[in-house]
Protein backbone atom coordinates (compact mmCIF):
# COMPACT_ATOMS: atom_id res chain seq x y z
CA UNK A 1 -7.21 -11.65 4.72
CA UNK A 2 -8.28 -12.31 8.58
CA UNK A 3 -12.00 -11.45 8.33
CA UNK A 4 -14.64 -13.14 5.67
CA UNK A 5 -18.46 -11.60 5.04
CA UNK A 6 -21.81 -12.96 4.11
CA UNK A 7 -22.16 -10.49 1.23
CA UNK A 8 -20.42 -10.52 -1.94
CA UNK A 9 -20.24 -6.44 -2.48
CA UNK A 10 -17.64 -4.04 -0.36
CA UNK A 11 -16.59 -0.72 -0.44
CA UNK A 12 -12.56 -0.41 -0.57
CA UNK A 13 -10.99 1.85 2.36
CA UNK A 14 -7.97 3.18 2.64
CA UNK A 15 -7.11 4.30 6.22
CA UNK A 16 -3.61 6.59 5.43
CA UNK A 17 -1.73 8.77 7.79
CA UNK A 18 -2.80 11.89 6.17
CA UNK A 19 -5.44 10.58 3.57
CA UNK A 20 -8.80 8.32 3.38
CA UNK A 21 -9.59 7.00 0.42
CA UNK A 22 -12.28 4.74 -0.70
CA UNK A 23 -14.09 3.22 -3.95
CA UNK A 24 -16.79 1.39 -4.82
CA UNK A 25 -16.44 -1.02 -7.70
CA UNK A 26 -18.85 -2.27 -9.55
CA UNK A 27 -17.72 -5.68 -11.85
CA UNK A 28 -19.95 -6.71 -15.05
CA UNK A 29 -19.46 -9.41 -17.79
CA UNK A 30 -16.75 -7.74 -19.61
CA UNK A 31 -15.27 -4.97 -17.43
CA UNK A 32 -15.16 -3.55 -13.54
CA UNK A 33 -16.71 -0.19 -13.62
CA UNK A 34 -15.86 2.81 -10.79
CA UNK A 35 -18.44 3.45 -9.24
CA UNK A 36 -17.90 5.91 -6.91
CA UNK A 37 -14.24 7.61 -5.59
CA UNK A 38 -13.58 9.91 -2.99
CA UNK A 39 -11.00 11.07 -0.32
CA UNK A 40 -10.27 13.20 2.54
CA UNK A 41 -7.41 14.62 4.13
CA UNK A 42 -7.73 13.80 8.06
CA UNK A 43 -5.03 15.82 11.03
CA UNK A 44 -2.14 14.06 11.15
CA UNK A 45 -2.21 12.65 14.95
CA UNK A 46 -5.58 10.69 14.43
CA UNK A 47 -3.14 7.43 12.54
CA UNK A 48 0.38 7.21 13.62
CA UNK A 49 2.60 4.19 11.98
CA UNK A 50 -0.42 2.62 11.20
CA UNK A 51 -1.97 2.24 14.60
CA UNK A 52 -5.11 4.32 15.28
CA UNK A 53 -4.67 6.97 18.11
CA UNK A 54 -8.21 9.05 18.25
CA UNK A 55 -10.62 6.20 17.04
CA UNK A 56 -13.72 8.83 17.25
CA UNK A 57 -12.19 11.75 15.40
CA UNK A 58 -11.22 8.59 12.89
CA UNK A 59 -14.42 7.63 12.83
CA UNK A 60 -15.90 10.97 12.35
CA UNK A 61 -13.94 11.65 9.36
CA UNK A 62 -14.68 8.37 7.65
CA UNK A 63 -18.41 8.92 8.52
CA UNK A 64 -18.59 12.10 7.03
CA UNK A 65 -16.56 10.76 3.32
CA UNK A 66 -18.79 8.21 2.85
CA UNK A 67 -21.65 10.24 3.74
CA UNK A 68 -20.96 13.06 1.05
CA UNK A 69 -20.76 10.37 -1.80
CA UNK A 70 -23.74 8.60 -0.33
CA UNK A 71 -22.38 5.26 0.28
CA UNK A 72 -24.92 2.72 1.63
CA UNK A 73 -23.14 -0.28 1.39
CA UNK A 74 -21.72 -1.55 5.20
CA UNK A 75 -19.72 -4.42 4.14
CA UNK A 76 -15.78 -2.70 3.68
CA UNK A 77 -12.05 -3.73 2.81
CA UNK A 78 -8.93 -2.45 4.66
CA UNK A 79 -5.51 -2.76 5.37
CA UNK A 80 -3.06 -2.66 7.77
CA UNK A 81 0.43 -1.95 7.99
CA UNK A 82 3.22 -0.66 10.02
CA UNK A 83 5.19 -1.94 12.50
CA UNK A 84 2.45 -4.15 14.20
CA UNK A 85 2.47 -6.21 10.85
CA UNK A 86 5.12 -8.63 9.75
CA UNK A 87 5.13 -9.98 5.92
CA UNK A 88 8.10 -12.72 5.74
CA UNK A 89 8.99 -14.53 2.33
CA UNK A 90 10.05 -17.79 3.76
CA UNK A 91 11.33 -21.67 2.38
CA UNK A 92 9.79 -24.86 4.67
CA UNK A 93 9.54 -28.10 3.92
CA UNK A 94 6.77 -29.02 1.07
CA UNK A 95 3.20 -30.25 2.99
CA UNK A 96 -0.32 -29.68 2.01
CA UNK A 97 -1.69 -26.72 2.91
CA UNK A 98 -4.17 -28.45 5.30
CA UNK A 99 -0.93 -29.83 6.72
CA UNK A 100 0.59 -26.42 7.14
CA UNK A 101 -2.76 -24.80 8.69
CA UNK A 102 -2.30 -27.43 11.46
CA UNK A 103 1.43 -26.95 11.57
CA UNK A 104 1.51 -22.82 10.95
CA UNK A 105 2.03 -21.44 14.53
CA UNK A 106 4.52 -23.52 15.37
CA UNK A 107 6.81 -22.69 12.28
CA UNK A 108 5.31 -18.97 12.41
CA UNK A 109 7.39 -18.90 16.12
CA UNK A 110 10.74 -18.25 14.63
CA UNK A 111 9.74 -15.98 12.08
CA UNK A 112 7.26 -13.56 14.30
CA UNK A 113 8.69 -10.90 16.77
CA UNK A 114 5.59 -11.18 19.10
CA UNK A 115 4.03 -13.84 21.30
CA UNK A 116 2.00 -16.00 18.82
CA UNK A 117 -0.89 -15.86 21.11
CA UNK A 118 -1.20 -12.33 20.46
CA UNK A 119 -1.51 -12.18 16.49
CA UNK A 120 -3.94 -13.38 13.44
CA UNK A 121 -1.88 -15.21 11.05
CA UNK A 122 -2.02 -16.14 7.77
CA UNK A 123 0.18 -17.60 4.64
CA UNK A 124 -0.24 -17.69 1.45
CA UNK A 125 1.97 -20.68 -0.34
CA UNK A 126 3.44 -19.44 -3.43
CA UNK A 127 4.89 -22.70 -4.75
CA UNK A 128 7.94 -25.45 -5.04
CA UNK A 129 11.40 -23.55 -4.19
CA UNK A 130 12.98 -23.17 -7.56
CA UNK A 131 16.34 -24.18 -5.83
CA UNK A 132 15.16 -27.14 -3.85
CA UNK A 133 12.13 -28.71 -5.21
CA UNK A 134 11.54 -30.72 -1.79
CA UNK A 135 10.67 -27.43 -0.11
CA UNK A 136 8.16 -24.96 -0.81
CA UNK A 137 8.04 -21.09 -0.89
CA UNK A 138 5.19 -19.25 1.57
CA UNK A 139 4.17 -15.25 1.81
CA UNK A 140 3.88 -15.47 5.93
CA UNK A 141 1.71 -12.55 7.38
CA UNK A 142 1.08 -11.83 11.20
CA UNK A 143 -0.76 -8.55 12.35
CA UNK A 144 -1.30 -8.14 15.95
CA UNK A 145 -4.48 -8.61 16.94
CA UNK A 146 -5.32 -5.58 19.63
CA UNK A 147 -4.63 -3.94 16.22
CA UNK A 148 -6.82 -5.23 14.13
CA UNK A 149 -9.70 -5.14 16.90
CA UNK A 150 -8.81 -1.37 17.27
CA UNK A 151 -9.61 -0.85 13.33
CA UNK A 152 -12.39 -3.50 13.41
CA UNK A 153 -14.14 -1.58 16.71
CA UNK A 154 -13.60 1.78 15.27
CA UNK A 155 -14.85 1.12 11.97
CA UNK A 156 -18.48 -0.73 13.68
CA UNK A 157 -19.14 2.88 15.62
CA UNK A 158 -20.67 3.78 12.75
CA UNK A 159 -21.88 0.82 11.56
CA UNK A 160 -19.11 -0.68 8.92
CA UNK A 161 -18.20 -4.35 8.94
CA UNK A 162 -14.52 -4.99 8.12
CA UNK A 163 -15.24 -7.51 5.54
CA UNK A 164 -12.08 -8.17 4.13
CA UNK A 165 -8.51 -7.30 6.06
CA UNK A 166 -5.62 -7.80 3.79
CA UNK A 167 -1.97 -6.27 3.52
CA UNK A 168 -0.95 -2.90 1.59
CA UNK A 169 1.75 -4.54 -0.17
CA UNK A 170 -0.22 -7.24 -1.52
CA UNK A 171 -3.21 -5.21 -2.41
CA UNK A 172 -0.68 -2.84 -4.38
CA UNK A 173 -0.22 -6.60 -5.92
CA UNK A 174 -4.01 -7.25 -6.25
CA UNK A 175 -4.53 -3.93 -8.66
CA UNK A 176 -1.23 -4.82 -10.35
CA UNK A 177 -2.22 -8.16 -11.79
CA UNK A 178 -5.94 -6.60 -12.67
CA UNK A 179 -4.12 -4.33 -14.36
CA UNK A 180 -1.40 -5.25 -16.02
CA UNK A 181 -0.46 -8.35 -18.44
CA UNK A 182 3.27 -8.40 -17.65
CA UNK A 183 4.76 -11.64 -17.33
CA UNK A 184 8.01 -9.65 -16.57
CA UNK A 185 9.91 -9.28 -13.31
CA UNK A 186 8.13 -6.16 -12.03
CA UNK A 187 9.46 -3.96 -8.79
CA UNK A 188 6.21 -2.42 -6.83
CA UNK A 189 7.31 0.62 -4.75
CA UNK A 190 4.51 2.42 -2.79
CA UNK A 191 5.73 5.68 -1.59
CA UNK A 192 3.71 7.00 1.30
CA UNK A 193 3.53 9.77 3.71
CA UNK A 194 5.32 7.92 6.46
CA UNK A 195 6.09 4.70 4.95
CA UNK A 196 7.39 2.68 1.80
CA UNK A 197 6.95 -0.73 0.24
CA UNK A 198 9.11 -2.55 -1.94
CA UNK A 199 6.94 -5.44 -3.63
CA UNK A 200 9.26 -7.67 -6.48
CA UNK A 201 6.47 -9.89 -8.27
CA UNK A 202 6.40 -11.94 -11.20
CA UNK A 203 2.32 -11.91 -11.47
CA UNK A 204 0.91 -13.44 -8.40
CA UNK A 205 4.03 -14.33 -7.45
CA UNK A 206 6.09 -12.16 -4.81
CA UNK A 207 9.81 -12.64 -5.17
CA UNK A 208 10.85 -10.10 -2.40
CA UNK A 209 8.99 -7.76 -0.01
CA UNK A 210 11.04 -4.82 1.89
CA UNK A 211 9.69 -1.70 3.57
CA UNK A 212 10.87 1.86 4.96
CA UNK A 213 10.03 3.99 8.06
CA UNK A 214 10.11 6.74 5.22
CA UNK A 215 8.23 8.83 3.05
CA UNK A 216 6.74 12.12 2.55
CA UNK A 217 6.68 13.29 5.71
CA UNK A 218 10.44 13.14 5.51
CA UNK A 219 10.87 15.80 3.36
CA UNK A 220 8.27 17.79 5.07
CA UNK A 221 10.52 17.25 7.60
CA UNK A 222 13.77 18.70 5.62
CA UNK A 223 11.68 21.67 4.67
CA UNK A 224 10.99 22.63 8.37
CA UNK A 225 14.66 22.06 9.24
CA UNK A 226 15.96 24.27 6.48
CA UNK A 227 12.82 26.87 6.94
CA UNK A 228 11.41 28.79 9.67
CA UNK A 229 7.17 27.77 8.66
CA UNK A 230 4.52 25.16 9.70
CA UNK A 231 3.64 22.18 8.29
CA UNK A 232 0.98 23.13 6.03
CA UNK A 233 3.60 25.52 4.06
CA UNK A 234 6.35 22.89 4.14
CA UNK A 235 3.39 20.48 2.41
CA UNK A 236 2.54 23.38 -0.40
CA UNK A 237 6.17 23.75 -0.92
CA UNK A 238 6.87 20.27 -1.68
CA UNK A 239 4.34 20.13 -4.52
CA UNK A 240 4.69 23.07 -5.68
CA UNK A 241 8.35 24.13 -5.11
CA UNK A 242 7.65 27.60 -4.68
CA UNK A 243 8.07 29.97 -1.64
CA UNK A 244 8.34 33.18 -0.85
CA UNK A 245 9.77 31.87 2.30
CA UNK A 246 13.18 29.90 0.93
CA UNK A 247 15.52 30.78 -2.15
CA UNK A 248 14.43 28.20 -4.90
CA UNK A 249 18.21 27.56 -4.36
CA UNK A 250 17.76 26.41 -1.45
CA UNK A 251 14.71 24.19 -1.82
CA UNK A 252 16.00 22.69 -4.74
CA UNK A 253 19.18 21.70 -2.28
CA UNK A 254 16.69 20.20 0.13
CA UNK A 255 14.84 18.47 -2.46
CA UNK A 256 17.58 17.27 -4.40
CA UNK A 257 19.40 15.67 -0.73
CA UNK A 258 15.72 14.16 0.10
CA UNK A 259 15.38 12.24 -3.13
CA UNK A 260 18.56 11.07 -3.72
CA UNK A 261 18.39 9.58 -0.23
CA UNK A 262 15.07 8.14 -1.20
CA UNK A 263 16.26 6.37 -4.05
CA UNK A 264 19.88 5.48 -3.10
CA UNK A 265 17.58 3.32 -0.41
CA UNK A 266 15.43 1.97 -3.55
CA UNK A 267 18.90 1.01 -4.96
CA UNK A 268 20.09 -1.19 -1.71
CA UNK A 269 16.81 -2.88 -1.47
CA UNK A 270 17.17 -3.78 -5.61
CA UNK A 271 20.68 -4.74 -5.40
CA UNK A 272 19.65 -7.07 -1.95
CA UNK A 273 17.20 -8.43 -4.14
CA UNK A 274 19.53 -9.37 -7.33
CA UNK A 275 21.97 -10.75 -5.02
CA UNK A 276 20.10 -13.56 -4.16
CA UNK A 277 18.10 -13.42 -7.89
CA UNK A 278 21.05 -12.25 -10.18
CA UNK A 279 19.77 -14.24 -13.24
CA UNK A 280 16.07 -12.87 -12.36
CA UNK A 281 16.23 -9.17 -13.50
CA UNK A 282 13.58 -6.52 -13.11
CA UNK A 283 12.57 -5.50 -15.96
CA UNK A 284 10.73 -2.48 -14.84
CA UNK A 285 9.43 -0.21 -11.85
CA UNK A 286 6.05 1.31 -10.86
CA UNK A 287 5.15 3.42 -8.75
CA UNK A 288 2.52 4.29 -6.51
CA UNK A 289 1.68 6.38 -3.33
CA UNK A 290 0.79 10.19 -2.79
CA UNK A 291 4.77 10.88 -2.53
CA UNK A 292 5.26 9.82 -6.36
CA UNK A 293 4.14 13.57 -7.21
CA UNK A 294 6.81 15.10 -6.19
CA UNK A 295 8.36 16.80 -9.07
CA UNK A 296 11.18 15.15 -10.66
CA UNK A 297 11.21 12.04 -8.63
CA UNK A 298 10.22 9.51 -11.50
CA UNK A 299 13.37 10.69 -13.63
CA UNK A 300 15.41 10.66 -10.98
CA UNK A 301 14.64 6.97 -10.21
CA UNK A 302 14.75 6.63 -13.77
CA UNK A 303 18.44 7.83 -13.99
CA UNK A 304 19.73 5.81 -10.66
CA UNK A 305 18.26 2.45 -10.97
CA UNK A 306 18.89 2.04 -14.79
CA UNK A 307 15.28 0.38 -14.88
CA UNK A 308 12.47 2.05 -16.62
CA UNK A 309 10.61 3.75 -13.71
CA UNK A 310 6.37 4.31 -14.80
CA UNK A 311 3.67 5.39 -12.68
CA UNK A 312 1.23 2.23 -11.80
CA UNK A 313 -2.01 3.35 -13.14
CA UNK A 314 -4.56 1.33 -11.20
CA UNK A 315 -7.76 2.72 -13.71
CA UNK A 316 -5.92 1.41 -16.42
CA UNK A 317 -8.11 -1.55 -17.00
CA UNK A 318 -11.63 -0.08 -15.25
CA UNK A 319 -14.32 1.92 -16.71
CA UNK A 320 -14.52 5.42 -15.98
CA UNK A 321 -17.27 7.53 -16.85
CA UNK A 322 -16.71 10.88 -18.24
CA UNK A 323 -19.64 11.82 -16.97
CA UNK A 324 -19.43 10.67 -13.24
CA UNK A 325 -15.69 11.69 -13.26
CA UNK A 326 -13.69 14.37 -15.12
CA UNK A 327 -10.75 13.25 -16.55
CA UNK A 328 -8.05 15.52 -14.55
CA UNK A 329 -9.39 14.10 -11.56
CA UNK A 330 -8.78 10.92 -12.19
CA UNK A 331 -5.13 11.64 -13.40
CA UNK A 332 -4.40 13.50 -9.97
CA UNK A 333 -5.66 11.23 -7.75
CA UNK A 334 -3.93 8.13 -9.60
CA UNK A 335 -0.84 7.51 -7.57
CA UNK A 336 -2.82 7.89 -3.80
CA UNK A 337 -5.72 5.43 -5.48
CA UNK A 338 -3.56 2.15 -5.93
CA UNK A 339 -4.29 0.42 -2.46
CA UNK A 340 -7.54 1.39 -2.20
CA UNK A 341 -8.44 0.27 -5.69
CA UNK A 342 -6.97 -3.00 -4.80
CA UNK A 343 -9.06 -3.34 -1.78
CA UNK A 344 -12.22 -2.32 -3.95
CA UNK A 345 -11.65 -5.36 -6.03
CA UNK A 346 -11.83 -7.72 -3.26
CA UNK A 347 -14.73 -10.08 -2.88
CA UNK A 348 -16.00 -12.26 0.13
CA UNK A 349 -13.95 -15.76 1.10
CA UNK A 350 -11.08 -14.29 -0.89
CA UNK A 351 -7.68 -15.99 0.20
């Protein structure tokens, strides 16, 4: 979103708190194909809210992925988040986009928490205002820049050229739209380790955009609270729900007071969103993010929100080789490969 390359081909990267990702994507005539796919898990202190705190162990670890899957290409997406990023659905005044480029700093002002001077700013204008057709609807997005350059230097240690540097919540949008033909009102939520995104599009249209300090680490959290043990064995028991450690009584009353609290916060972000939209319903919910595998969470979404909750499959539309990848892998690693897929499909001088 803030950086453009000479080359056409990237690799997609996805820097998470706990997780890299990345995939190469190859497109042809008919289809994309994958390529290549591979993550890591990284210590926990090396991103923290999205800023990077030990740039060489970083570094390192991203070095040593692409390595192992023999990755050549230089040229790679990203994105940022966290609280040095602001994404604002806004209404102005309609004006050409040339017109707003000249005029975007000064409206940005109001909107941006931060000095202007010290963030790269974009928009992207999503069209007439449905409820006043003499202004005009824009996705504003600022990211600080001693951010970026902290992501942008890191990743050029070894050699990488942040080609592309968009948004997680609109490359969750990116992979939905390649994916999927819904012309529906479709609610995005990206459950993370330490975060979550709320995304309401209609297509390439976002309606609403909301995210959490929250995520898996939360219940981690709970597990710790509840249970004498480290993180690692609060992690295993999350998945897997067993313990010689707790009662399944009692994990089962930390898990059910974690994910009820998740979703009732799903629910208020929803019903903030129909409030202003009450004739524009959601018609369904997908979700994505390495959180999304916790046992009984779809159903329980499901059940609260009254919506029919699915999984977002970003391989749905791509070619996957039996050969190159078994079939069980590509089912477990669905819900952490959404962003990163929707970085790989980004090209050079991409809005």
């Amino acid at each position: 979103m803030f950086f453009k390359k000479k080359s056409n081909h990237l690799i997609g990267l996805d820097l998470g708190s706990h997780t890299i990702k990345f995939c190469e994507l190859v497109e042809k005539k008919k289809n994309w194909v994958l390529k290549k796919f591979g993550m890591k898990p990284i210590p926990r202190e090396l991103i923290q809210e999205g800023l990077i705190r030990e740039p060489d162990a970083l570094s390192k670890e991203i070095d040593f992925l692409l390595k192992k899957h023999n990755v050549t290409e230089r040229n790679v997406a990203i994105s940022v988040s966290g609280f040095s990023v602001i994404v604002k659905r806004i209404t102005m005044n309609q004006m050409t986009e040339a017109e707003l480029q000249s005029r975007i700093n000064y409206e940005a002002e109001q909107y941006i928490p931060f000095d202007i001077n010290d963030v790269n700013l974009d928009f992207q204008i999503m069209g007439p205002n449905e409820g006043n057709t003499n202004k005009m609807d824009i996705v504003l997005v600022a990211a600080k820049k001693d951010m970026v350059l902290d992501y942008v230097s890191m990743l050029k240690s070894i050699g990488l050229n942040a080609a592309v540097i968009d948004v997680d919540c609109f490359t969750l949008q990116n992979i939905f739209t390649h994916n999927y033909e819904d012309t529906d009102i479709i609610a995005l939520i990206d459950i993370g380790a330490s975060k979550t995104i709320i995304n309401i599009v209609q297509r390439d249209k976002t309606l609403f955009l909301k995210d959490f300090s929250m995520g898996g680490d939360l219940f981690t959290e709970d597990i710790i609270n509840r249970v004498d043990c480290n993180t690692e064995e609060a992690e295993e028991m999350k998945y897997s729900g067993e313990s010689d450690i707790i009662s399944l009584e009692d994990f089962l009353d930390v898990k059910t007071s974690t994910l009820t609290y998740w979703v009732s916060e799903f629910r208020r972000a929803l019903d903030a969103y129909l409030s202003d939209n009450p004739e524009k319903l959601i018609s369904k919910v997908l979700v994505s993010g390495g959180s999304n595998n916790i046992d009984g969470l779809l159903q329980l979404m499901t059940n609260e929100l009254s919506i029919p909750v699915e999984q977002l499959n970003p391989f749905q539309t791509f070619q996957v080789s039996s050969t190159d990848f078994e079939s069980d892998f590509i089912t477990s690693v669905t819900p952490q490969a959404c962003v990163c897929m929707g970085l790989g499909i980004r090209r050079a001088g991409d809005k």
